[in-house]
Protein backbone atom coordinates (compact mmCIF):
# COMPACT_ATOMS: atom_id res chain seq x y z
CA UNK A 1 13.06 -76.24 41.24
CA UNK A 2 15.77 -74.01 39.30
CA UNK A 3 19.53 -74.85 39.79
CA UNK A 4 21.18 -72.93 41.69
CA UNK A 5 23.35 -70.47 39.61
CA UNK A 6 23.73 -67.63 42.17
CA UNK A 7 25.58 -67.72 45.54
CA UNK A 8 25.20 -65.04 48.12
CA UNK A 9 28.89 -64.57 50.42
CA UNK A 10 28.86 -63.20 53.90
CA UNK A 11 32.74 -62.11 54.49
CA UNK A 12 34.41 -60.75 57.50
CA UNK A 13 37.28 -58.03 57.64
CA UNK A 14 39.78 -61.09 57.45
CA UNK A 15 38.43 -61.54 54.09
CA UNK A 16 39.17 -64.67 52.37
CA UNK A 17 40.90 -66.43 54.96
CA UNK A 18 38.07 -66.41 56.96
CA UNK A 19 35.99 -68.24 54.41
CA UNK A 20 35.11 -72.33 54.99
CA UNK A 21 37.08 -73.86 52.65
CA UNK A 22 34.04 -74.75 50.26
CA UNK A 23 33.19 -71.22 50.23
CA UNK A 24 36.28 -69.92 49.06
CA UNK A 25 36.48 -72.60 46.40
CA UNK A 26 32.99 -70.72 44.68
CA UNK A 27 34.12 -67.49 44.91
CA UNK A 28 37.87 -68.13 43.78
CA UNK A 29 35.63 -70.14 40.49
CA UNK A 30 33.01 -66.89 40.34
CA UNK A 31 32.82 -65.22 36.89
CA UNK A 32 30.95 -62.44 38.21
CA UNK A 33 31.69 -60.92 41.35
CA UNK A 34 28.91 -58.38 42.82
CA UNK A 35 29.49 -56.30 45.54
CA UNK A 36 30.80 -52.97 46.94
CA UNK A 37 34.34 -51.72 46.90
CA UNK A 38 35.28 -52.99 50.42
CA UNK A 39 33.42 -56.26 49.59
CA UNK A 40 36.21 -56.50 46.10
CA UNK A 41 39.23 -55.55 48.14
CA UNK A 42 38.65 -58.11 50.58
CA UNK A 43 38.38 -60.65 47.80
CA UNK A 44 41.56 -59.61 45.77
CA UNK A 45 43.55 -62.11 43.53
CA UNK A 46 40.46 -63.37 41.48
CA UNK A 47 40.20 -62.82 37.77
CA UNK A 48 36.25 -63.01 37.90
CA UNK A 49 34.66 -60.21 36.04
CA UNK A 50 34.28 -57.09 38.68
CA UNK A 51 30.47 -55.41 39.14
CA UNK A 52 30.28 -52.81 41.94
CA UNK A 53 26.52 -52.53 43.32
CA UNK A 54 24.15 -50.59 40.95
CA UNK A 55 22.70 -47.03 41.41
CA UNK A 56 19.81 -46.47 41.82
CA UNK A 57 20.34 -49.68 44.58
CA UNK A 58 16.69 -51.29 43.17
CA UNK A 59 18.16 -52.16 39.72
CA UNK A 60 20.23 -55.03 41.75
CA UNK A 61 17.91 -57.61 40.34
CA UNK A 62 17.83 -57.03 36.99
CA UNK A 63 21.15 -56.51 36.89
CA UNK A 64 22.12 -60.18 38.29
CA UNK A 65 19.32 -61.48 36.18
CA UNK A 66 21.62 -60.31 33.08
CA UNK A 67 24.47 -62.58 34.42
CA UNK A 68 22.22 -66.03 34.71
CA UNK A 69 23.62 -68.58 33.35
CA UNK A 70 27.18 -67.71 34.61
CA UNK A 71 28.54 -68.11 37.58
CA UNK A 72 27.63 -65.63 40.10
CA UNK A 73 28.98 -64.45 43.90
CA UNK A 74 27.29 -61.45 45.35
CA UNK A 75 29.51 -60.71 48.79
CA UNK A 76 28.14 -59.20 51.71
CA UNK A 77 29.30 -58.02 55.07
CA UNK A 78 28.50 -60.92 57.84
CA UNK A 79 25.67 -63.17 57.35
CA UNK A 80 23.71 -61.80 54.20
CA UNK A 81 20.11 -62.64 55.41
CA UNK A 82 20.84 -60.31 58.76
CA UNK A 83 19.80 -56.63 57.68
CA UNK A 84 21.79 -57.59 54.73
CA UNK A 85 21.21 -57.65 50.55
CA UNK A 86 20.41 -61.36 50.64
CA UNK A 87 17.07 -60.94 52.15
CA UNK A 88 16.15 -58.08 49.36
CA UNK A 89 17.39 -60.74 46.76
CA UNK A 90 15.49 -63.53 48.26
CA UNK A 91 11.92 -61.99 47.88
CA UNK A 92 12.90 -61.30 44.38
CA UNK A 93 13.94 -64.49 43.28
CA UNK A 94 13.26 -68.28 43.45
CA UNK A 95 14.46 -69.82 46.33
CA UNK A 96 16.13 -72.58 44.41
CA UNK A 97 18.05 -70.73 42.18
CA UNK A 98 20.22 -68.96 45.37
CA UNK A 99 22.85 -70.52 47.74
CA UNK A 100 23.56 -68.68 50.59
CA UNK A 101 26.47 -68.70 52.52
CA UNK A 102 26.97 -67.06 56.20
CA UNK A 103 29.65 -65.78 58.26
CA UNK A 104 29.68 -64.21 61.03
CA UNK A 105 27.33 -61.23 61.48
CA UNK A 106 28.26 -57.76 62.87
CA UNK A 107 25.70 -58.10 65.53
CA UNK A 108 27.42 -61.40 66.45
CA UNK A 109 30.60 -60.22 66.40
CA UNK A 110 29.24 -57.17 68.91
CA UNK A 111 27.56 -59.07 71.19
CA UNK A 112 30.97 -61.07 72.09
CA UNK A 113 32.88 -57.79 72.35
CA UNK A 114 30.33 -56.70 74.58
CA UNK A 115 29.86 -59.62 76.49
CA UNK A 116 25.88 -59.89 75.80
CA UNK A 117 23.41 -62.34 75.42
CA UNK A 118 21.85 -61.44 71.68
CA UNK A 119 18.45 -63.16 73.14
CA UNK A 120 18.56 -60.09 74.99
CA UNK A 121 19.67 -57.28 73.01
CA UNK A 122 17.52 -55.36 70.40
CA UNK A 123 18.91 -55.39 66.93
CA UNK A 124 18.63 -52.60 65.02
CA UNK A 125 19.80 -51.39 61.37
CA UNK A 126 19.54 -47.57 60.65
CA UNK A 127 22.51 -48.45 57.65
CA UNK A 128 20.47 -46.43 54.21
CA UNK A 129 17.69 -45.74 56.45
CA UNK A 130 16.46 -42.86 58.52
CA UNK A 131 18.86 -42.78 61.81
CA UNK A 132 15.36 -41.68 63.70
CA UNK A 133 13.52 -44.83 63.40
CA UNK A 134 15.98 -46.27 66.49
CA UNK A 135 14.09 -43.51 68.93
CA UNK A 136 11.01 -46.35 69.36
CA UNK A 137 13.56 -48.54 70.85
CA UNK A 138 14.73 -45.83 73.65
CA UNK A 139 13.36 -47.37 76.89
CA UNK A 140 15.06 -47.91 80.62
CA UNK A 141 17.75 -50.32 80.78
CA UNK A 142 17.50 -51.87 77.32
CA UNK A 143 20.54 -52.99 75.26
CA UNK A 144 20.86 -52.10 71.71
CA UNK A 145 23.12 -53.27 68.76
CA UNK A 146 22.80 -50.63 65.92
CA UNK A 147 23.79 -51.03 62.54
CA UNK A 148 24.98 -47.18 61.50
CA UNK A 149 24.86 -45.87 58.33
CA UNK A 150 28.53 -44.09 59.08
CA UNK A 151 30.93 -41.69 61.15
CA UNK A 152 28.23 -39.55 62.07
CA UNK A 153 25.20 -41.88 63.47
CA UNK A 154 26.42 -42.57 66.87
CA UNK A 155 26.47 -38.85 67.42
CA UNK A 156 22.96 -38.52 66.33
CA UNK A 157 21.70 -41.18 68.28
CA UNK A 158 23.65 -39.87 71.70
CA UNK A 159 21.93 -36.68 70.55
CA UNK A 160 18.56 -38.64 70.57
CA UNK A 161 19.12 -40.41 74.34
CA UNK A 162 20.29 -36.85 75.64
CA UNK A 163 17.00 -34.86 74.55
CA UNK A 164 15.19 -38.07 75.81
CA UNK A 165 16.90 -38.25 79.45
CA UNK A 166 19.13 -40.68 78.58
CA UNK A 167 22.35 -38.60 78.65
CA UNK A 168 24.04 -41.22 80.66
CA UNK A 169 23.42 -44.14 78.83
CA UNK A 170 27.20 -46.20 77.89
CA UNK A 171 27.55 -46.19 74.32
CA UNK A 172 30.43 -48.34 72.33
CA UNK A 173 31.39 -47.96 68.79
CA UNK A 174 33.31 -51.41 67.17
CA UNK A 175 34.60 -50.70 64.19
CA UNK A 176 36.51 -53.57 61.41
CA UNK A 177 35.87 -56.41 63.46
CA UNK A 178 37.22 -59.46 63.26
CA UNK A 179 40.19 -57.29 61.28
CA UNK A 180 44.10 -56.15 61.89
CA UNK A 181 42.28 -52.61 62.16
CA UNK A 182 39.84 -53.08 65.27
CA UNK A 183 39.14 -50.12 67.11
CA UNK A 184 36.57 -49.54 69.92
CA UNK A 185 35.37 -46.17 71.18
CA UNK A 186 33.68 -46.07 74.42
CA UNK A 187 31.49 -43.48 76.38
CA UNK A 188 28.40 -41.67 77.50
CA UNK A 189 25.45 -40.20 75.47
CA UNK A 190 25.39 -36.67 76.70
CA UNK A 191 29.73 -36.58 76.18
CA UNK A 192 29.91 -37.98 73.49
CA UNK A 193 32.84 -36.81 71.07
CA UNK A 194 34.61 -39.81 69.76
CA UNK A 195 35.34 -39.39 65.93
CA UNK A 196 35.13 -42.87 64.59
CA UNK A 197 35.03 -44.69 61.42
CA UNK A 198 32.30 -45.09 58.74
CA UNK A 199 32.14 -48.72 59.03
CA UNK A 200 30.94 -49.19 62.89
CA UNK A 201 28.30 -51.04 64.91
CA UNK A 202 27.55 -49.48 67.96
CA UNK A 203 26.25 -51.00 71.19
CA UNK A 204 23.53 -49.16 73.65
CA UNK A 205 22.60 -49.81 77.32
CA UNK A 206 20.06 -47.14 77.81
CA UNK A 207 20.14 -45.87 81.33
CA UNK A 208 16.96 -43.46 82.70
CA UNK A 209 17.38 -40.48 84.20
CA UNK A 210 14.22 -40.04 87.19
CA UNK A 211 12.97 -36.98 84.50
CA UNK A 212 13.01 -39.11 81.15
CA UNK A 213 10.71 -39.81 79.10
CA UNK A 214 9.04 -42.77 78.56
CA UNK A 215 7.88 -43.90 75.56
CA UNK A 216 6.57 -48.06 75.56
CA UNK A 217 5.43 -49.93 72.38
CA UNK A 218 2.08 -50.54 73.89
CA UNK A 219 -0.23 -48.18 72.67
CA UNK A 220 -1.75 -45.13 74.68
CA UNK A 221 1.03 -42.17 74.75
CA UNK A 222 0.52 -39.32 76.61
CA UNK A 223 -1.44 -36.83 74.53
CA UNK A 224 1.61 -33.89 75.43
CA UNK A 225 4.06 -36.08 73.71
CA UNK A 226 2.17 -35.47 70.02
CA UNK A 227 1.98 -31.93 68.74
CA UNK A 228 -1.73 -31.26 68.01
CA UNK A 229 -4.21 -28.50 67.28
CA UNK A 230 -6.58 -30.08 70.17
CA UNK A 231 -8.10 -32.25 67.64
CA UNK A 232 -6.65 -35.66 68.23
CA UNK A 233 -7.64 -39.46 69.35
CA UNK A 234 -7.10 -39.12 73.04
CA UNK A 235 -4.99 -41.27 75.14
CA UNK A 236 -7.38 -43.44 76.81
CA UNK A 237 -9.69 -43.64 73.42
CA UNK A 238 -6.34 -43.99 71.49
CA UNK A 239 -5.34 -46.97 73.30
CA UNK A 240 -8.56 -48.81 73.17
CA UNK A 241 -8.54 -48.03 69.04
CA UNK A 242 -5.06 -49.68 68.85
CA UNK A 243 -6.61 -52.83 70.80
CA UNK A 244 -9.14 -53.45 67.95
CA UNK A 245 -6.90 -52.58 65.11
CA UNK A 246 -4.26 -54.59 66.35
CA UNK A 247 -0.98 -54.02 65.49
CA UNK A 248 1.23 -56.79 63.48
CA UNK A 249 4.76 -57.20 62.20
CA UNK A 250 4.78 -55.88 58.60
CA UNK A 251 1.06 -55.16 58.63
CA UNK A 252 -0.22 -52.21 56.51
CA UNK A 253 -2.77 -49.17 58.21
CA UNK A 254 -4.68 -46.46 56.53
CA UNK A 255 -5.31 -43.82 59.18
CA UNK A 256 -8.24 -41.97 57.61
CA UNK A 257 -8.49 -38.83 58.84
CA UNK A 258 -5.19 -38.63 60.34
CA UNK A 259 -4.93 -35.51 61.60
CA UNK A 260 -1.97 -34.89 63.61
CA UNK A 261 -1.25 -39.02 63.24
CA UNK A 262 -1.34 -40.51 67.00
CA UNK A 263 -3.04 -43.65 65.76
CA UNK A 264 -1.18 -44.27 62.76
CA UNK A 265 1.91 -43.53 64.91
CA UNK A 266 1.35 -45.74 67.62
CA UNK A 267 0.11 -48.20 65.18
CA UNK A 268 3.45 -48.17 63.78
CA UNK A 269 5.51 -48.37 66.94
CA UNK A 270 3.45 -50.97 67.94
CA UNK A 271 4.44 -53.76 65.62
CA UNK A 272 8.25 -54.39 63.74
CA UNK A 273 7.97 -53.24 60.35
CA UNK A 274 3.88 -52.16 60.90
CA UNK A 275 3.33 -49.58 57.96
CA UNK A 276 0.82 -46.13 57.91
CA UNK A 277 -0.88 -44.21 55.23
CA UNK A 278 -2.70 -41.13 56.80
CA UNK A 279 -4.82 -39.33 54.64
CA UNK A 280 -5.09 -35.90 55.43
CA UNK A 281 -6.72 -33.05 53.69
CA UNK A 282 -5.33 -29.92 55.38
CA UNK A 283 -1.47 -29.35 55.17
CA UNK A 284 -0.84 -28.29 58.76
CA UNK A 285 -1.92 -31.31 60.10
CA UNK A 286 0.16 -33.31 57.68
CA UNK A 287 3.35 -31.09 59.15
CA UNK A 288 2.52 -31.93 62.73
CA UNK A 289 1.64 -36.11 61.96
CA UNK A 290 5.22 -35.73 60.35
CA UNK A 291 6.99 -33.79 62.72
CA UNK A 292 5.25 -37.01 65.61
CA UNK A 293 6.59 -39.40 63.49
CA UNK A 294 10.44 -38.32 63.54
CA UNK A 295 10.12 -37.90 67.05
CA UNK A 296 8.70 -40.87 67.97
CA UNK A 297 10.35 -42.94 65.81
CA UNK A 298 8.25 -43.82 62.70
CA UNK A 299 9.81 -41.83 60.17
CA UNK A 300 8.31 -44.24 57.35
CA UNK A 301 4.78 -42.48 58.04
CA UNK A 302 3.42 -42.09 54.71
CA UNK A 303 1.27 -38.90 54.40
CA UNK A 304 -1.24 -38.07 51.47
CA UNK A 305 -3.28 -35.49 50.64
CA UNK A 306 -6.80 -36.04 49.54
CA UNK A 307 -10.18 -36.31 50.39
CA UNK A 308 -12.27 -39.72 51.23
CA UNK A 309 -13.21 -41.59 49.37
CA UNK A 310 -11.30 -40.43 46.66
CA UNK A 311 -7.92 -40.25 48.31
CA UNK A 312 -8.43 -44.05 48.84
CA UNK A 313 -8.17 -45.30 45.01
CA UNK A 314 -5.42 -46.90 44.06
CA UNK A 315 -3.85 -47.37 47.46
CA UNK A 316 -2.50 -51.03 48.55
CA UNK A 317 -4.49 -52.48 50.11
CA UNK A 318 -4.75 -52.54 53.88
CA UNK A 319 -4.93 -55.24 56.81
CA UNK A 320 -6.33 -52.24 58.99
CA UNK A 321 -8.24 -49.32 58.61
CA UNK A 322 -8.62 -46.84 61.03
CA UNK A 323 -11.97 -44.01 60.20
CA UNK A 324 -11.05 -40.79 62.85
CA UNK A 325 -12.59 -38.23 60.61
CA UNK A 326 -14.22 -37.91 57.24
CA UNK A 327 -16.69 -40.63 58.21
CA UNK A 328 -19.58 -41.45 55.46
CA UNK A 329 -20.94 -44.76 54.28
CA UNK A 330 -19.04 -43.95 51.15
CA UNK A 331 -16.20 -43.68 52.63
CA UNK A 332 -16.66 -46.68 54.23
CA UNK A 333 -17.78 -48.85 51.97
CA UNK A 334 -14.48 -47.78 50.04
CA UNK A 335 -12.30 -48.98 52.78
CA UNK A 336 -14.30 -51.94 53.52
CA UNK A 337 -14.05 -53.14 49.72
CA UNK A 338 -10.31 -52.73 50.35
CA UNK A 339 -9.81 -54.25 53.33
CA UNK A 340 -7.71 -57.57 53.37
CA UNK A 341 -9.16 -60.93 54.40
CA UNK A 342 -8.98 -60.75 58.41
CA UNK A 343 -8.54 -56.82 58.19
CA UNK A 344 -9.55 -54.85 60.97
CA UNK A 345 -12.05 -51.63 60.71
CA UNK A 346 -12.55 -48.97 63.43
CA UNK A 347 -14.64 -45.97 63.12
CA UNK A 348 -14.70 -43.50 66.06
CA UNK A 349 -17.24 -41.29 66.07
CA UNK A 350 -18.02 -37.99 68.35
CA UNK A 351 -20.86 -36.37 66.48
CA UNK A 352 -24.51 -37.16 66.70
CA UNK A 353 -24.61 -37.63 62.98
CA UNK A 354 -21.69 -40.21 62.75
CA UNK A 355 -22.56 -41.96 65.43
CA UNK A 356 -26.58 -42.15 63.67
CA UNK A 357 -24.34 -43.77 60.75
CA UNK A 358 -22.46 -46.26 62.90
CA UNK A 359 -25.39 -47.52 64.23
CA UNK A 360 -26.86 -48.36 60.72
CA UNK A 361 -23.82 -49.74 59.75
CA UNK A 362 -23.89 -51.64 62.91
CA UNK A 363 -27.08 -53.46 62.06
CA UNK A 364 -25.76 -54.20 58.62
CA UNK A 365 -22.76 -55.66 59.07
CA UNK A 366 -22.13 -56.44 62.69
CA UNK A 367 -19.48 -56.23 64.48
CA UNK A 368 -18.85 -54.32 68.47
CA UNK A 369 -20.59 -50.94 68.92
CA UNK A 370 -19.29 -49.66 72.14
CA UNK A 371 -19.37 -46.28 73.80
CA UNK A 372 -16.27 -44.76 75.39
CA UNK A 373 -16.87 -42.02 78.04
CA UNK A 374 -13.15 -40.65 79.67
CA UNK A 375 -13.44 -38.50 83.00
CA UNK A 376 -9.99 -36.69 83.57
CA UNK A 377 -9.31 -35.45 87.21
CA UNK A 378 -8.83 -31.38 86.96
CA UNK A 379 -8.83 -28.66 89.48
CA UNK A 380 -12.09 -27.44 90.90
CA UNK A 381 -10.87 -24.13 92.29
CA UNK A 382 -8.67 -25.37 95.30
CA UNK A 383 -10.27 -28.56 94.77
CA UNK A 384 -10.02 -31.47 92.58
CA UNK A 385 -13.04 -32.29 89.81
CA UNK A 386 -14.14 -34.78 87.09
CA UNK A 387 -14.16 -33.31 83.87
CA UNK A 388 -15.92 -35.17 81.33
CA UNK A 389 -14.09 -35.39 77.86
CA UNK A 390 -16.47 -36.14 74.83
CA UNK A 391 -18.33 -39.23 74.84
CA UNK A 392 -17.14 -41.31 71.30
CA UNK A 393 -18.79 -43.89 69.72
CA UNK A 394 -16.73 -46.73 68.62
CA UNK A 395 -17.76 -49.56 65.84
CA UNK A 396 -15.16 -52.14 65.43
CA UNK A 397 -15.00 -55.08 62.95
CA UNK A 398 -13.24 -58.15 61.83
CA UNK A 399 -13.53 -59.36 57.49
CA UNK A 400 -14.07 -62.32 57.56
């Protein structure tokens, strides 16, 4: 194990008084000091050599990797492994060689203003990431802590609870806690003027109105909520697809044949930090699995254009793999090749063709061939009918 040469501050608004004694000792002995010009002001008085963070952000590591050998202090806001730089740092390098060093975290900090249980509150950062990706976590009387990315986020996200039905929802801004300049702004979503501070967290209790919308992580959203052309995984089908692909924290999907994305949407909602690739030959459908993604709340989406199998060289490879359109056994035997050990393949099929292939493929590799048959109730005249909506053909499989 390497020595550790590299120690990773969290530090509060009260800045170095608020350090443990130890702590302050390394940073007052740091040559090198890393960190962003409100991280250097509240660490004034030390002679170490000054480095502000790097742009582009992703040269971080190679710049501390110039300073081994010294002696290094990177300082972050609150504790460094919460939404914070240390966690990018740590997958980078060897554990051994970093010491990290907490303080109290922002969301901590919040939940004590607030007077909540964190066990029960949703943490969220949208701080250098898209404010939209906070819209999966909209639901009836939920609490959420938000990392902002500055003075104009909490008016974005009031703007995102209004168009949702959750105008009345109390929102709080806390800004410099822990500091001589603590401010709190209080309020409601859909009156919502407050002109606050860059540096904030803000606190959310969603409250429903009886016409919102509702929008849960398990999968199987109405079909009106997506923009589509009519060509689309249905609800019921969609939600049964999302069973056997199976949604995980971090876990990658390519939604072949994505069309206007509802899979590789809900996929993504389904699971913290669950990842999409749709591949998608015909641009309008890439604008409308885009446009579902801002708007429910999985603005990572990744869209491609290409055609299978083609499309599908050179991409990382994926735990899941979802075949809506484009079905061949070329194409399949290209995503099955790919597929990660324990990855998860479903091919829906509508035609008589595909589902001619899925049952040789069935035979060859196994797996659950089941047949999905949806009957929506619809007005008969003054009456109410059954109408049938397209039988599909589903093959599901586990790599083992």
């Amino acid at each position: 194990m390497s020595n550790p040469w590299l120690h990773i501050v969290g530090i509060g608004e009260d800045g170095m008084d608020g350090l443990l004694p130890a702590t302050r000792a390394i940073v007052e002995a740091a040559e090198v000091i890393v960190g962003g010009e409100r991280h250097h002001q509240l660490a004034e008085g030390i002679s170490a050599e000054r480095v502000s963070w790097p742009s582009p952000f992703d040269a971080l590591i190679d710049l501390l990797l110039a300073h081994k050998g010294r002696r290094v202090v990177v300082l972050a806001t609150g504790d460094p492994l919460w939404f914070s730089v240390g966690a990018r740092i740590g997958r980078a390098m060897e554990p051994g060689e970093i010491v990290y060093h907490p303080q109290l975290s922002a969301f901590q900090l919040a939940a004590a203003r607030m007077g909540w249980s964190l066990p029960d509150v949703e943490t969220l950062t949208v701080h250098g990431r898209p404010v939209e990706q906070m819209i999966a976590f909209i639901q009836p009387d939920v609490r959420l802590l938000i990392l902002t990315t500055g003075a104009d986020t909490p008016a974005q996200i009031a703007r995102f609870l209004s168009e949702r039905g959750f105008g009345q929802s109390r929102m709080s801004v806390l800004a410099n806690m822990g500091g001589k300049n603590e401010a709190r702004f209080d309020g409601v979503a859909e009156s919502w003027d407050h002109v606050v501070p860059p540096f904030n967290t803000l606190a959310v209790e969603c409250l429903a109105a009886p016409d919102a919308a509702l929008l849960p992580r398990v999968p199987g959203l109405a079909d009106d909520l997506f923009q589509h052309d009519g060509t689309m995984t249905k609800q019921e089908v969609r939600a049964a697809t999302l069973a056997k692909l199976m949604p995980m924290r971090g876990a990658l999907l390519w939604d072949v044949g994505t069309g206007c994305g509802s899979v590789a949407v809900e996929w993504m909602r389904g699971a913290r930090y669950a990842r999409a690739i749709g591949i998608e030959p015909r641009a309008d459908r890439r604008a409308m699995a885009a446009a579902n993604a801002l708007a429910l709340g999985v603005p990572k989406l990744e869209l491609i254009e290409g055609r299978v199998p083609e499309a599908l060289a050179g991409l990382e490879a994926p735990d899941a793999v979802f075949i809506g359109g484009g079905l061949s056994g070329a194409v399949f035997e290209a995503a099955w090749a790919a597929l990660r050990p324990l990855g998860r393949l479903v091919c829906n099929a509508v035609t008589l063709e595909s589902e001619a292939l899925l049952l040789e493929l069935h035979k060859r590799h196994g797996g659950q061939l089941v047949k999905l048959q949806v009957h929506r109730a619809e007005p008969v005249g003054g009456l109410t009918g059954w109408r049938p909506l397209m039988p599909v053909t589903q093959w599901s499989l586990i790599k083992r």
